[in-house]
Each structure stands twice: as C-alpha cells, then as structure tokens.
N, C-alpha and C. Protein backbone atom coordinates (compact mmCIF):
# COMPACT_ATOMS: atom_id res chain seq x y z
N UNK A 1 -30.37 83.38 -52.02
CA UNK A 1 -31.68 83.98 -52.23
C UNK A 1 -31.78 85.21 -51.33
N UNK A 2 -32.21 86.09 -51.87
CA UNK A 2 -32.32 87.41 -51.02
C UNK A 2 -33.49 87.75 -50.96
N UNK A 3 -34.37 87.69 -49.92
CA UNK A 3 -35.85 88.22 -49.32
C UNK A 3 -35.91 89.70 -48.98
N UNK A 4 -36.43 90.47 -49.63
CA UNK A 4 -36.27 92.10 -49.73
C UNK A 4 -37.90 92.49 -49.17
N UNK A 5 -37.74 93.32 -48.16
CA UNK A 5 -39.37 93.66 -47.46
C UNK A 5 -39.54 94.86 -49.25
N UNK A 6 -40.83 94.71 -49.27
CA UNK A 6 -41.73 95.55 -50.10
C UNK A 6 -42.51 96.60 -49.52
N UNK A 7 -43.30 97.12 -50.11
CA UNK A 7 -44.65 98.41 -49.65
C UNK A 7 -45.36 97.61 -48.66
N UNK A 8 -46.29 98.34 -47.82
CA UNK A 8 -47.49 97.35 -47.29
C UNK A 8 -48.28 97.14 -48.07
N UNK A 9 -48.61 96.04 -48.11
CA UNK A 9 -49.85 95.53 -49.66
C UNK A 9 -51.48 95.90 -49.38
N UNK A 10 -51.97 96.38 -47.71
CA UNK A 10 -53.03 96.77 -48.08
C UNK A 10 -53.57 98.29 -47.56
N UNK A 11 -54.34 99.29 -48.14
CA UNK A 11 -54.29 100.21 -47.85
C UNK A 11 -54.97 100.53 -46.55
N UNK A 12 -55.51 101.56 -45.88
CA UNK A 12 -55.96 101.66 -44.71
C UNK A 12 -57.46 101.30 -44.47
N UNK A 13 -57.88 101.65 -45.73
CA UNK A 13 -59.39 100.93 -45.61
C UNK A 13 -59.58 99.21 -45.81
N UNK A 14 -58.69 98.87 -46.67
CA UNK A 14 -58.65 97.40 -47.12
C UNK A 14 -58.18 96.57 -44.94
N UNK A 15 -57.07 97.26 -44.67
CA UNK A 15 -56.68 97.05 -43.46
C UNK A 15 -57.55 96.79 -42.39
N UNK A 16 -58.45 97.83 -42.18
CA UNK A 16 -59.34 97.91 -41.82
C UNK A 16 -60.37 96.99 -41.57
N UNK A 17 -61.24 96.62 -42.59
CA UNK A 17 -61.93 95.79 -43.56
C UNK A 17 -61.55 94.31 -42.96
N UNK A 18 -60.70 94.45 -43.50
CA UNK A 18 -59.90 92.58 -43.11
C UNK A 18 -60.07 92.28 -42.05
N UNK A 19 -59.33 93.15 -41.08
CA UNK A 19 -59.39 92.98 -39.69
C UNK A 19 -60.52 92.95 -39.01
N UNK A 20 -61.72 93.73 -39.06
CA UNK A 20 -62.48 93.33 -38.68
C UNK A 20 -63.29 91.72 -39.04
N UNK A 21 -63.13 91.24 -40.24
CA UNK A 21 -63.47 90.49 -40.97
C UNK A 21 -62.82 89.23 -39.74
N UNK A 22 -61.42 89.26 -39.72
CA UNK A 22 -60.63 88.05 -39.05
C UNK A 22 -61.15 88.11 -37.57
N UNK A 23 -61.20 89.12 -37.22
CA UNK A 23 -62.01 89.11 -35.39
C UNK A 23 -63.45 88.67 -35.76
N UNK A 24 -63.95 88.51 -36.28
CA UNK A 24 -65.00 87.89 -36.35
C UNK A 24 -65.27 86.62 -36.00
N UNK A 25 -64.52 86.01 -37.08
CA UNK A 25 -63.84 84.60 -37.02
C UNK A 25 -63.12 84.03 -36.14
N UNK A 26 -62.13 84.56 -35.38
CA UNK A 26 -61.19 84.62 -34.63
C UNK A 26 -61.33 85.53 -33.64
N UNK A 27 -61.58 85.88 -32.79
CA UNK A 27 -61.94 86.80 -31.56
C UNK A 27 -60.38 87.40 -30.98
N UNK A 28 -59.81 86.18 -30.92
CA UNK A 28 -58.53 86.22 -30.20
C UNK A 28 -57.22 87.17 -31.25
N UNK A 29 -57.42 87.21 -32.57
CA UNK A 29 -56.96 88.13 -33.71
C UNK A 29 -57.01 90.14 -32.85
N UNK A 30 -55.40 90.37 -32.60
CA UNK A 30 -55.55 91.92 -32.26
C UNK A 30 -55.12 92.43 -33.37
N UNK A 31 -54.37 92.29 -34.45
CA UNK A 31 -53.70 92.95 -35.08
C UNK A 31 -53.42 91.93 -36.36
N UNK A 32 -52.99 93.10 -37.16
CA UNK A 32 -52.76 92.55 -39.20
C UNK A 32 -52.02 93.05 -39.39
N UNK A 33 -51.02 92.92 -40.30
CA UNK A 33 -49.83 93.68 -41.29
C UNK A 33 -49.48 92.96 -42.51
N UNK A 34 -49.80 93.75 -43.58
CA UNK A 34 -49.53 92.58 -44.69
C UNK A 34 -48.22 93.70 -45.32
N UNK A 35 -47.54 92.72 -45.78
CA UNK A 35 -46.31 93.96 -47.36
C UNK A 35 -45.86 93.09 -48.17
N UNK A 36 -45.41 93.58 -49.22
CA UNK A 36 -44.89 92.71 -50.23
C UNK A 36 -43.79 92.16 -49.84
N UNK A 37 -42.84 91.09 -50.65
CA UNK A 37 -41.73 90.18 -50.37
C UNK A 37 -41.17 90.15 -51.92
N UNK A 38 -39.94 90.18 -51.90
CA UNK A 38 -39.51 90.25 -52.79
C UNK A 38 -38.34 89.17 -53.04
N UNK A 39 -38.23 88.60 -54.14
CA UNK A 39 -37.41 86.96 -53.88
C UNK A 39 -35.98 87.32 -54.63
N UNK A 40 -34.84 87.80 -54.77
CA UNK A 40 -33.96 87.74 -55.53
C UNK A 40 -33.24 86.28 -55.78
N UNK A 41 -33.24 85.46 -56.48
CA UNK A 41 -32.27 84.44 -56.85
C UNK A 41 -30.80 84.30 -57.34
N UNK A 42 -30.21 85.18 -56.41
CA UNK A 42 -28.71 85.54 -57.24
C UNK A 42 -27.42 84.63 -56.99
N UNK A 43 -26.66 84.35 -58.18
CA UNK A 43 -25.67 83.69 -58.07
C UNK A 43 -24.41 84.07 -57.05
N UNK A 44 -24.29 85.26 -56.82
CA UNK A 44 -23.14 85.64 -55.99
C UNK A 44 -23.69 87.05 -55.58
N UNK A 45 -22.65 87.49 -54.29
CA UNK A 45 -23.36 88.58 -53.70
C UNK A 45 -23.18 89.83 -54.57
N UNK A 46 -24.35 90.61 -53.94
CA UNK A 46 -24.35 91.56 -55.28
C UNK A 46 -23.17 92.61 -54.64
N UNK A 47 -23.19 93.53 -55.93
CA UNK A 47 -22.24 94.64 -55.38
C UNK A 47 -22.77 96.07 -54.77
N UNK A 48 -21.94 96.81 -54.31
CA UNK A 48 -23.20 97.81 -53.29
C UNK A 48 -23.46 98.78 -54.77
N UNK A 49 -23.41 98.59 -55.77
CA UNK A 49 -24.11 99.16 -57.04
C UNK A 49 -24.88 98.53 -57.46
N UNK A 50 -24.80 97.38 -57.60
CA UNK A 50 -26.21 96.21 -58.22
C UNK A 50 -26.93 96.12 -56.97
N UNK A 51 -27.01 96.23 -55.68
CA UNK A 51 -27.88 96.43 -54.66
C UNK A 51 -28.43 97.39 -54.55
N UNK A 52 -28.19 98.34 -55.02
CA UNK A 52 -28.70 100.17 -55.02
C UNK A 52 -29.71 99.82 -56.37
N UNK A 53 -28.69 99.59 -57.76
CA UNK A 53 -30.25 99.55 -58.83
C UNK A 53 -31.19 98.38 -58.17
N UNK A 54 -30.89 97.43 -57.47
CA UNK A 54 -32.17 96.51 -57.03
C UNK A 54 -33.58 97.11 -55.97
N UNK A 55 -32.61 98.08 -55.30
CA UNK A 55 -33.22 98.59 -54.03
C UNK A 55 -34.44 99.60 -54.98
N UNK A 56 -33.61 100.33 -55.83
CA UNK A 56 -34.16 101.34 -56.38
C UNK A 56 -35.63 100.90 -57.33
N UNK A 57 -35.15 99.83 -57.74
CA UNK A 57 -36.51 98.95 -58.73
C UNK A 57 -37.56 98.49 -57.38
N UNK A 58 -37.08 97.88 -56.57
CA UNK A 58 -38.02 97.64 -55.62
C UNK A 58 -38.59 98.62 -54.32
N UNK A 59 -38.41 99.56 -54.76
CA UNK A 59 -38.98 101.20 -53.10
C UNK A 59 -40.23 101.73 -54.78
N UNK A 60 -41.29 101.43 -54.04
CA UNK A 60 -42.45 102.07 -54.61
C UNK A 60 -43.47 102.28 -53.77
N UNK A 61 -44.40 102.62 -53.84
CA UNK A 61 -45.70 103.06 -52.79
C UNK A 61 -45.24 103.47 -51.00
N UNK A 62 -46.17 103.43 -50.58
CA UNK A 62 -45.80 103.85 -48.92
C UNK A 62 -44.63 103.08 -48.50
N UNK A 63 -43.43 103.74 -47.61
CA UNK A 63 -42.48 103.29 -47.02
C UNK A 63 -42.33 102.17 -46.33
N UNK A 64 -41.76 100.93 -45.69
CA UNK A 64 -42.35 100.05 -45.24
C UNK A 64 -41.77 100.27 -43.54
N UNK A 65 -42.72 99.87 -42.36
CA UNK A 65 -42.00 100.12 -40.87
C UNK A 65 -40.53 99.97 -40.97
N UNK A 66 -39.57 100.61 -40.38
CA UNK A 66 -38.37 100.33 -39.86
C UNK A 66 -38.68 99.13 -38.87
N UNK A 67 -39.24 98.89 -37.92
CA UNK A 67 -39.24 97.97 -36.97
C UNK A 67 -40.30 96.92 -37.97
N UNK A 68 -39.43 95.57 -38.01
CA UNK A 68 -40.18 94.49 -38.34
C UNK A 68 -41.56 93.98 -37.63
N UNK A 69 -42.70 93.58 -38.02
CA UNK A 69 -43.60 92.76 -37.55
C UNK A 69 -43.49 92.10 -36.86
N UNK A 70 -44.57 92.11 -35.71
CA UNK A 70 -43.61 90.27 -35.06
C UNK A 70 -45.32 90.37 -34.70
N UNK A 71 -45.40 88.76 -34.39
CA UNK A 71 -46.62 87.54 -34.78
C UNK A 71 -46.03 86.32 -35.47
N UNK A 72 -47.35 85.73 -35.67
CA UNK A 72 -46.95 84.83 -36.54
C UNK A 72 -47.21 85.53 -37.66
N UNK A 73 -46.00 85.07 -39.07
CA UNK A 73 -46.36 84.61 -40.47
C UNK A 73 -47.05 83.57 -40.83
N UNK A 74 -47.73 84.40 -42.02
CA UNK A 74 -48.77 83.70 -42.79
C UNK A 74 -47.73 84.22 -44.04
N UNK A 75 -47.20 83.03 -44.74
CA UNK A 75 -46.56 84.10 -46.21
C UNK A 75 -47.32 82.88 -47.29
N UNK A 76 -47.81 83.59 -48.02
CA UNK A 76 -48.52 83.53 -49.31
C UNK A 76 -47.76 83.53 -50.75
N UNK A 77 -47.59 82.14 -51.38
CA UNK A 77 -46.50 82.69 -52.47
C UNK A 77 -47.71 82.14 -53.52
N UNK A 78 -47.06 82.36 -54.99
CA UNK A 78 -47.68 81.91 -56.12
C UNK A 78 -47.29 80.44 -55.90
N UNK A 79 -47.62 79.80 -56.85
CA UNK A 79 -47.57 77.82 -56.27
C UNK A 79 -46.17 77.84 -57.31
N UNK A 80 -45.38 76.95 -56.73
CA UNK A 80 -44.64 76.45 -57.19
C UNK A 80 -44.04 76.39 -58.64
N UNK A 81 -43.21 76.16 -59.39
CA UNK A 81 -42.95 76.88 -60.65
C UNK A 81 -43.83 77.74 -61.33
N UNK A 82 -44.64 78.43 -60.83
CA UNK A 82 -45.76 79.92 -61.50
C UNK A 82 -43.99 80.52 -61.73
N UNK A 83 -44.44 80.87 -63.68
CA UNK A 83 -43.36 82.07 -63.79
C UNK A 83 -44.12 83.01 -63.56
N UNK A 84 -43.48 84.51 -63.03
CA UNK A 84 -44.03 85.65 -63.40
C UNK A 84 -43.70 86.01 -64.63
N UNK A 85 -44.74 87.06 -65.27
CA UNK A 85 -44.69 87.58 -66.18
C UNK A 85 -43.62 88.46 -67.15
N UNK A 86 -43.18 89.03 -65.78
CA UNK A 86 -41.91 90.42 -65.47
C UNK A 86 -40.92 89.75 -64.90
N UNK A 87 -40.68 88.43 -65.04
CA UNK A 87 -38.91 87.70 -64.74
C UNK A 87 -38.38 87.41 -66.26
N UNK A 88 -38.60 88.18 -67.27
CA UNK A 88 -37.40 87.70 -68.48
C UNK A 88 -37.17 89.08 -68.73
C-alpha cells in the first residue's frame, strides 16, 4: 500500500475558521494542518515511470510542506468498503 501526501485540504480562511473553532473547545489546541492522503493498493513496486504518471495524477492545488507535520494524527477515512466513485 502506498500512502502519497496530497494538497492541503483547507484553504486559509476555512484554516482559520476551524482553528479558532477547536481553541474554543480545547484551549490547549496551538495549531491545525489538514491535506489530502492518497491510498495506492499496488501489487508490486511500481516503476520510476508508473510512479511519475501516479505522481503526476496526484500534484493538484497548492504544493504540500516539504517538512512533514508533527502532532498528533487525526486521519479521517471513508468507512470501510465505501467504493469511490473514480476507482474503476
């Protein structure tokens, strides 16, 4: 399975927004970062050409940090056998 970082999923006002929302609730909350995740299920490793068209299908919207997040994860998936729409 290959876990591929995505865009950040919320924009600067949505960012914003939230965060204040969670300090509300949570006082002790300094910071948020949300981005997409991307799940590949592949039988064998890909080749550095089938990794390039994968890369290339998945780089859309704002760039994502070079330096990873660190906190805790919160990861959010669809429930359990949910097909997507755009997997056939």
């Amino acid at each position: 399975m290959l876990i591929l970082r995505g865009a950040p999923a919320l924009s600067a006002f949505r960012h914003s927004k939230l965060l204040e929302q969670l300090k509300q609730k949570v006082s002790a909350v300094s910071g948020l970062y949300a981005e997409f995740a991307h799940f590949a299920d592949v039988n064998d490793v890909l080749t550095s050409e089938e990794q390039q068209v994968l890369d290339r299908l998945l780089k859309y919207g704002p760039s994502v940090p070079v330096q990873e997040p660190s906190g805790r994860l919160f990861l959010v998936l669809p429930r359990f056998g949910t097909i997507s729409p755009w997997s056939s």
